[in-house]
N, C-alpha and C. Protein backbone atom coordinates (compact mmCIF):
# COMPACT_ATOMS: atom_id res chain seq x y z
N UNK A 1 45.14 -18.20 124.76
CA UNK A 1 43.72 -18.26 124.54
C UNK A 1 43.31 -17.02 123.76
N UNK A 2 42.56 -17.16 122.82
CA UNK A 2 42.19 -16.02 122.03
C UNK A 2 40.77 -16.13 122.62
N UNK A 3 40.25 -15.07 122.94
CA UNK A 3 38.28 -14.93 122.84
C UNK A 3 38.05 -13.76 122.03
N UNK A 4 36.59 -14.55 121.28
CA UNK A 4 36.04 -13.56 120.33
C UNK A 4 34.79 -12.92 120.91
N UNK A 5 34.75 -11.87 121.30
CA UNK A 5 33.58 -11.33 121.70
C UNK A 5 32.15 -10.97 120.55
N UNK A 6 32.44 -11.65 118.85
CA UNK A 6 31.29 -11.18 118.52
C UNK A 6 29.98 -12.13 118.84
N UNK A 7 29.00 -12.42 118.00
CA UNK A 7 27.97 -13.31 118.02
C UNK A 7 27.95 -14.32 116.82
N UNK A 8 27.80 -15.84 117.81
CA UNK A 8 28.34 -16.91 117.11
C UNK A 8 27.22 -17.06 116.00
N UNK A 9 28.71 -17.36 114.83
CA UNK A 9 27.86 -17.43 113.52
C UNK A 9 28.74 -18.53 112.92
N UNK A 10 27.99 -19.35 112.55
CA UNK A 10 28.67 -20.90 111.79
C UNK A 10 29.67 -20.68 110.76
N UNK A 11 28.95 -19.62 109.87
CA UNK A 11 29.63 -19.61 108.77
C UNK A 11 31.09 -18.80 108.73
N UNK A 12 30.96 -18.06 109.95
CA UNK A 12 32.19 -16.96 110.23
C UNK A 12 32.69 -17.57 111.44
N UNK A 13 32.37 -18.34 112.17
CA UNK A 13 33.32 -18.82 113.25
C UNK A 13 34.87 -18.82 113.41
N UNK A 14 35.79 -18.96 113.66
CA UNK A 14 36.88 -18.98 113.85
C UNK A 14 37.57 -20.17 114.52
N UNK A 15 36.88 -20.15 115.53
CA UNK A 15 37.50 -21.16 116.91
C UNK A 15 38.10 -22.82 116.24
N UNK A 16 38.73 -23.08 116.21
CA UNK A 16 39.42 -24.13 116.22
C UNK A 16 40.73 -24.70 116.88
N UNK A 17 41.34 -25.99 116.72
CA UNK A 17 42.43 -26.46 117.20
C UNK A 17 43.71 -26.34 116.21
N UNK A 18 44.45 -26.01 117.00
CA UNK A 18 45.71 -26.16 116.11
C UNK A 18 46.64 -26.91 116.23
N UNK A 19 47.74 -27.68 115.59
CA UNK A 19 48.44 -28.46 115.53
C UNK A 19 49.97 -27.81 114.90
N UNK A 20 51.30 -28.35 115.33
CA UNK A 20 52.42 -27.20 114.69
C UNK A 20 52.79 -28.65 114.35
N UNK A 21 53.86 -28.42 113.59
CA UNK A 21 54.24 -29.49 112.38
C UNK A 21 55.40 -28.73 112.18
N UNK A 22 56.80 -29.34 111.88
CA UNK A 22 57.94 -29.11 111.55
C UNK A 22 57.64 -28.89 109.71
N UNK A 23 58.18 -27.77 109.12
CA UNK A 23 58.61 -27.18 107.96
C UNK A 23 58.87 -27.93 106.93
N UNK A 24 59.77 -29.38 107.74
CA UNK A 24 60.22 -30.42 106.58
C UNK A 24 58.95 -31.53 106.18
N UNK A 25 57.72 -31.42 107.24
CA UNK A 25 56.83 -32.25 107.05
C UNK A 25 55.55 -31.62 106.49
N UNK A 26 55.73 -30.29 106.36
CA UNK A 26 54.51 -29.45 105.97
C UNK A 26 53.86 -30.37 104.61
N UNK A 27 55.06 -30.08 103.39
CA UNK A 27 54.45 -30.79 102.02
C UNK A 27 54.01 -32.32 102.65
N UNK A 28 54.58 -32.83 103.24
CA UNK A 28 54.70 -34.45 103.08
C UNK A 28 53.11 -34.74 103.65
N UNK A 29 52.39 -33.84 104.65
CA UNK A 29 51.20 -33.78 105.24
C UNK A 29 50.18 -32.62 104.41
N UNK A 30 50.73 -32.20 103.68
CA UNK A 30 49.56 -31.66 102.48
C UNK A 30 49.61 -32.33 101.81
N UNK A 31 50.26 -33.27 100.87
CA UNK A 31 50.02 -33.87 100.32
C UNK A 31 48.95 -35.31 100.64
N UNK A 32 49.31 -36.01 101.74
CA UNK A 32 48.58 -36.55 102.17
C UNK A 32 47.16 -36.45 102.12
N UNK A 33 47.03 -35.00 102.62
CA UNK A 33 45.53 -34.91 103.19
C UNK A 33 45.03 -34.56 101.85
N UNK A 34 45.70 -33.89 101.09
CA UNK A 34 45.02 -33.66 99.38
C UNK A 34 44.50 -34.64 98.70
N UNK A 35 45.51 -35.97 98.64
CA UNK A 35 45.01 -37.28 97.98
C UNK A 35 44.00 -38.06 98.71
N UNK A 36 43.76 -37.60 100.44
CA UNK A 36 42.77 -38.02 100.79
C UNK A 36 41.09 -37.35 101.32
N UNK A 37 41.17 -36.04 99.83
CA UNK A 37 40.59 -35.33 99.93
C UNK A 37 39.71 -34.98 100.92
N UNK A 38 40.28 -34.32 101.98
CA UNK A 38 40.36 -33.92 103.76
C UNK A 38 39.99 -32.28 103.17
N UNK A 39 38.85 -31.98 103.34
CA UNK A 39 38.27 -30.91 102.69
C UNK A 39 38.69 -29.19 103.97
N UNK A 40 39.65 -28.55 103.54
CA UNK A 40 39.64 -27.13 103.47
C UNK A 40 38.19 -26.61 104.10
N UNK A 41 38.32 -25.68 105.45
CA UNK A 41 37.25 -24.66 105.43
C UNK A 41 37.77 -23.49 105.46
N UNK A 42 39.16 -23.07 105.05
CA UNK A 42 39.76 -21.46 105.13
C UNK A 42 40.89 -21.65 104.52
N UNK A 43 40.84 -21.03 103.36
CA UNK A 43 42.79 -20.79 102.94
C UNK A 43 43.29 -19.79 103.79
N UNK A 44 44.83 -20.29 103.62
CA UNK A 44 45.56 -19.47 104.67
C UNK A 44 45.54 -18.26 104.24
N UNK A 45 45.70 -17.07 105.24
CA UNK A 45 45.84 -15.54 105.13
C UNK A 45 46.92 -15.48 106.28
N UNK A 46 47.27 -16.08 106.88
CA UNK A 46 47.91 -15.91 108.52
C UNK A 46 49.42 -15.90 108.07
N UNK A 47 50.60 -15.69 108.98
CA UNK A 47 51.56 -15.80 108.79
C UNK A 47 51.85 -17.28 108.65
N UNK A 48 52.83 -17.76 107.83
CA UNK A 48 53.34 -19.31 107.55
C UNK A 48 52.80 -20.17 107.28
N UNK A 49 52.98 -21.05 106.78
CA UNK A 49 51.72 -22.14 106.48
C UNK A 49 50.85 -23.19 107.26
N UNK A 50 50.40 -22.82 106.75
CA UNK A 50 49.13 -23.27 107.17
C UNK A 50 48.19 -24.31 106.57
N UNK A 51 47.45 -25.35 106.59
CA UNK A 51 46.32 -26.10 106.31
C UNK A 51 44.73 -26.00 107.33
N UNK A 52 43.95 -25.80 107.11
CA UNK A 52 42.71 -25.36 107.89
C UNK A 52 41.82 -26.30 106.89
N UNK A 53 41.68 -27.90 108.24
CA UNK A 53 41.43 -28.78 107.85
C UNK A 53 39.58 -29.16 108.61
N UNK A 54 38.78 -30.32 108.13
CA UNK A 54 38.27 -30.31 108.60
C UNK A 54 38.30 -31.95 109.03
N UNK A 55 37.95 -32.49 110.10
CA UNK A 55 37.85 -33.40 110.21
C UNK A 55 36.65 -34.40 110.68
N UNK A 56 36.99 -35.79 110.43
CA UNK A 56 35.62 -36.26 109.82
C UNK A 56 34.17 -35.68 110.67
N UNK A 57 34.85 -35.35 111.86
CA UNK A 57 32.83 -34.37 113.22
C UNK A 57 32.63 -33.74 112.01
N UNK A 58 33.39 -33.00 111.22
CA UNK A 58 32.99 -31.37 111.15
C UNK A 58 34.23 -29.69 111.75
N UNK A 59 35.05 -31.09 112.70
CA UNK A 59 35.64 -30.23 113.55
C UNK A 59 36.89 -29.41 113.12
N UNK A 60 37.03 -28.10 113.53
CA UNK A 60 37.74 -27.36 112.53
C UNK A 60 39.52 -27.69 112.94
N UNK A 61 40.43 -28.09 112.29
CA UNK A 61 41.89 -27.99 112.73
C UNK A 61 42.46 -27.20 111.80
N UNK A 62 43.65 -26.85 112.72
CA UNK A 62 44.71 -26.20 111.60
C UNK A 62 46.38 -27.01 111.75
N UNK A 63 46.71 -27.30 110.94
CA UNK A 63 47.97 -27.78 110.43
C UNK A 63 48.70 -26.68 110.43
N UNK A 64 50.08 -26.05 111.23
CA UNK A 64 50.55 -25.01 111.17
C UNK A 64 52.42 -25.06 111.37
N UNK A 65 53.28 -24.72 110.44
CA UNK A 65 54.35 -24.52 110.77
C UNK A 65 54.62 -23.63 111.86
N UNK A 66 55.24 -23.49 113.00
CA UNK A 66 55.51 -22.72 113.88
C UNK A 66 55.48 -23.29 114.89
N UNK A 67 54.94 -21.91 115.76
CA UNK A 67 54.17 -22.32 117.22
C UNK A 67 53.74 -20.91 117.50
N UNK A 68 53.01 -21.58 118.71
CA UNK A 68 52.19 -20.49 119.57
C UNK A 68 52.95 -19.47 119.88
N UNK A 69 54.47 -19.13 120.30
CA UNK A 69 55.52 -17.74 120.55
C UNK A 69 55.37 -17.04 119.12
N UNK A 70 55.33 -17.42 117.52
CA UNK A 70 55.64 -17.61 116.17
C UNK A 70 54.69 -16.48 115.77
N UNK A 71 53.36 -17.40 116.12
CA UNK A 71 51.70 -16.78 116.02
C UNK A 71 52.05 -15.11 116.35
N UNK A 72 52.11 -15.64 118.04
CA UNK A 72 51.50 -14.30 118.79
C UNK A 72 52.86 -13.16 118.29
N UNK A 73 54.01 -13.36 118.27
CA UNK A 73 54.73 -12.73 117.59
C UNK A 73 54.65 -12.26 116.59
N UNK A 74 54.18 -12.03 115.70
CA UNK A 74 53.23 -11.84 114.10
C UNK A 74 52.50 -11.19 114.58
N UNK A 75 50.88 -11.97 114.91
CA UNK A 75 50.12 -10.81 115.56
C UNK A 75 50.64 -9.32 116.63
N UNK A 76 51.39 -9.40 117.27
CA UNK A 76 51.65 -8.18 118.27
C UNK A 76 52.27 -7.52 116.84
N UNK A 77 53.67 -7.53 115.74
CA UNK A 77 53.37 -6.47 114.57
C UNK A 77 52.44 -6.46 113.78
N UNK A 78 51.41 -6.93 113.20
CA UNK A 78 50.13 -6.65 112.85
C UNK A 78 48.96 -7.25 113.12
N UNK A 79 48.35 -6.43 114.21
CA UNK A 79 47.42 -7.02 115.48
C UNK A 79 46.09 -7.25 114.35
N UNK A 80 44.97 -8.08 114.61
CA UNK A 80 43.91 -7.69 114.04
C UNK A 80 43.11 -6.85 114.52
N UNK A 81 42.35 -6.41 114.17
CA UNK A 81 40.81 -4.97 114.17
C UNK A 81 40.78 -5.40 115.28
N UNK A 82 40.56 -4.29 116.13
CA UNK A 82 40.30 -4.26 117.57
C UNK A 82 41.02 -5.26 118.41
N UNK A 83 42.24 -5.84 117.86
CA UNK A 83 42.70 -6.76 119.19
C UNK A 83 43.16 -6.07 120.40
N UNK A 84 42.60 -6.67 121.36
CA UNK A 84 43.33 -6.24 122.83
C UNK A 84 44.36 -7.42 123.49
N UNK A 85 45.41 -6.91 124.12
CA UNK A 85 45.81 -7.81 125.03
C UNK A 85 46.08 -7.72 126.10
N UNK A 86 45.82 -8.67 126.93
CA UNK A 86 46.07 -9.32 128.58
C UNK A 86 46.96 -9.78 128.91
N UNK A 87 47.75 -9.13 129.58
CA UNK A 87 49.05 -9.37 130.48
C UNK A 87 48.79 -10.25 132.03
C-alpha cells in the first residue's frame, strides 16, 4: 500500500491500479491498446515498462512488467522525496 499524505488534486493524483504482464506480452498489449486508441494519462518515468492507461470510467491503470517485490525493490535504491517506510 502506498499513502500519499498531500491534498487531493485531480490533475496530480497518483492513485491507481496496477496490473503486471509478462515482458513477452508487453509489445503485443501496447500495441493493442494504441490501435485502440486507449488514451495515456502519464508516460512512464518508473523503473520498466510501463503503460498508464485510462479506462473507459476515467479510471486510472497501469500495465506493468514486473511485480510488486520489482517496484518496491527499485524504490528502496532510489526512494522518492520524502518516502518513509513501515515495517
Amino acid at each position: 500500500m502506498c499513502l500519499s499524505f498531500d491534498e487531493p488534486d485531480i490533475k496530480s493524483d497518483y492513485s491507481h491500479t496496477a496490473f503486471s504482464i509478462k515482458k513477452s506480452d508487453f509489445n503485443i498489449m501496447k500495441d493493442i491498446l494504441e490501435k485502440n486508441k486507449i488514451k495515456e494519462w502519464k508516460k512512464n518515468k518508473s523503473e520498466g515498462d510501463s503503460l498508464y492507461i485510462l479506462d473507459p470510467s476515467g479510471n486510472k491503470l497501469e500495465i506493468h512488467v514486473g511485480s510488486l517485490k520489482t517496484r518496491l525493490e527499485y524504490i528502496k535504491s532510489k526512494p522518492y522525496k520524502n518516502t518513509i517506510w513501515f515495517s
